[in-house]
Protein backbone atom coordinates (compact mmCIF):
# COMPACT_ATOMS: atom_id res chain seq x y z
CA UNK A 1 92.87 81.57 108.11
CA UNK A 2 91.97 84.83 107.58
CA UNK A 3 94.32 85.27 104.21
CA UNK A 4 92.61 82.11 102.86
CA UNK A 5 89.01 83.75 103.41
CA UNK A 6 90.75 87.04 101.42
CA UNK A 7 92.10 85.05 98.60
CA UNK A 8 88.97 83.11 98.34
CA UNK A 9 86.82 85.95 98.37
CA UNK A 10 89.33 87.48 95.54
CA UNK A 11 89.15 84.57 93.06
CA UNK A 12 85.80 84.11 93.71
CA UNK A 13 84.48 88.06 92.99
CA UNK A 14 87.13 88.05 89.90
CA UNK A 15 85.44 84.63 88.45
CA UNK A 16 82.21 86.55 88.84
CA UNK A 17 83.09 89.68 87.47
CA UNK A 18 84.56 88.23 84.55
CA UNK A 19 81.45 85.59 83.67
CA UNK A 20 78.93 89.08 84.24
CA UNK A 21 80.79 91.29 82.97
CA UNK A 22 80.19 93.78 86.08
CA UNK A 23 82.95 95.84 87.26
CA UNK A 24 81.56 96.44 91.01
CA UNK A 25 82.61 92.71 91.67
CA UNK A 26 86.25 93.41 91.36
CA UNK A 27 85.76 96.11 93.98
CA UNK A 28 84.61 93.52 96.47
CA UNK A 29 87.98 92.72 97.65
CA UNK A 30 88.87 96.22 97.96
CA UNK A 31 85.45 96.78 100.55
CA UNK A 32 86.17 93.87 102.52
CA UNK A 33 89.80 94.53 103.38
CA UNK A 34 88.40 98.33 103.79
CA UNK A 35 86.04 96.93 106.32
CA UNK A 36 88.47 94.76 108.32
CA UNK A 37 90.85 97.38 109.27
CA UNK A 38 87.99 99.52 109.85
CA UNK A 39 86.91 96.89 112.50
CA UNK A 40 90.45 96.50 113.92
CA UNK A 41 91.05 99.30 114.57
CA UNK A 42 87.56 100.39 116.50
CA UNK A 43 88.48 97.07 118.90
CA UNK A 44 91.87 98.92 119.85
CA UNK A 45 90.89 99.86 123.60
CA UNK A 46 91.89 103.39 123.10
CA UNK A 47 89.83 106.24 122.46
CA UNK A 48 89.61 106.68 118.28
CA UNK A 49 90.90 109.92 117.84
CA UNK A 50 94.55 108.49 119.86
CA UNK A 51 94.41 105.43 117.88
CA UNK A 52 94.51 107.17 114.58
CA UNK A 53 96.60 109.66 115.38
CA UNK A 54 98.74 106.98 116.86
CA UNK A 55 98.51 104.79 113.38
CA UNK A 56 99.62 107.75 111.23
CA UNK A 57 102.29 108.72 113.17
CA UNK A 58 104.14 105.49 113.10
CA UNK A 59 107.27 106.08 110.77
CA UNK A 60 108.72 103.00 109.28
């Protein structure tokens, strides 16, 4: 569900930027995606600090 609302949100801010000719719509995307991991990872039930440090040390 949640990729739909991305992709929607995509096509939708690149229609718009193209018909105004405004550049901030094609970083709409960009903000929302910014803001969703921003909001998963404040739910993790560890303190922040651990849960960052825990995210960049994963090695893949």
């Amino acid at each position: 569900m949640l990729v739909w609302i991305f992709a929607i949100l995509t096509i939708g801010s690149v229609i718009a930027g193209v018909k105004q000719k405004r550049k901030r719509w094609f970083a709409l995307p960009i903000a929302a995606m910014f803001g969703y991991m921003a909001i998963e990872i404040i739910r993790v039930p560890m303190p922040l600090w651990d849960t960052i440090t825990f995210i960049f040390d994963l090695k893949g």
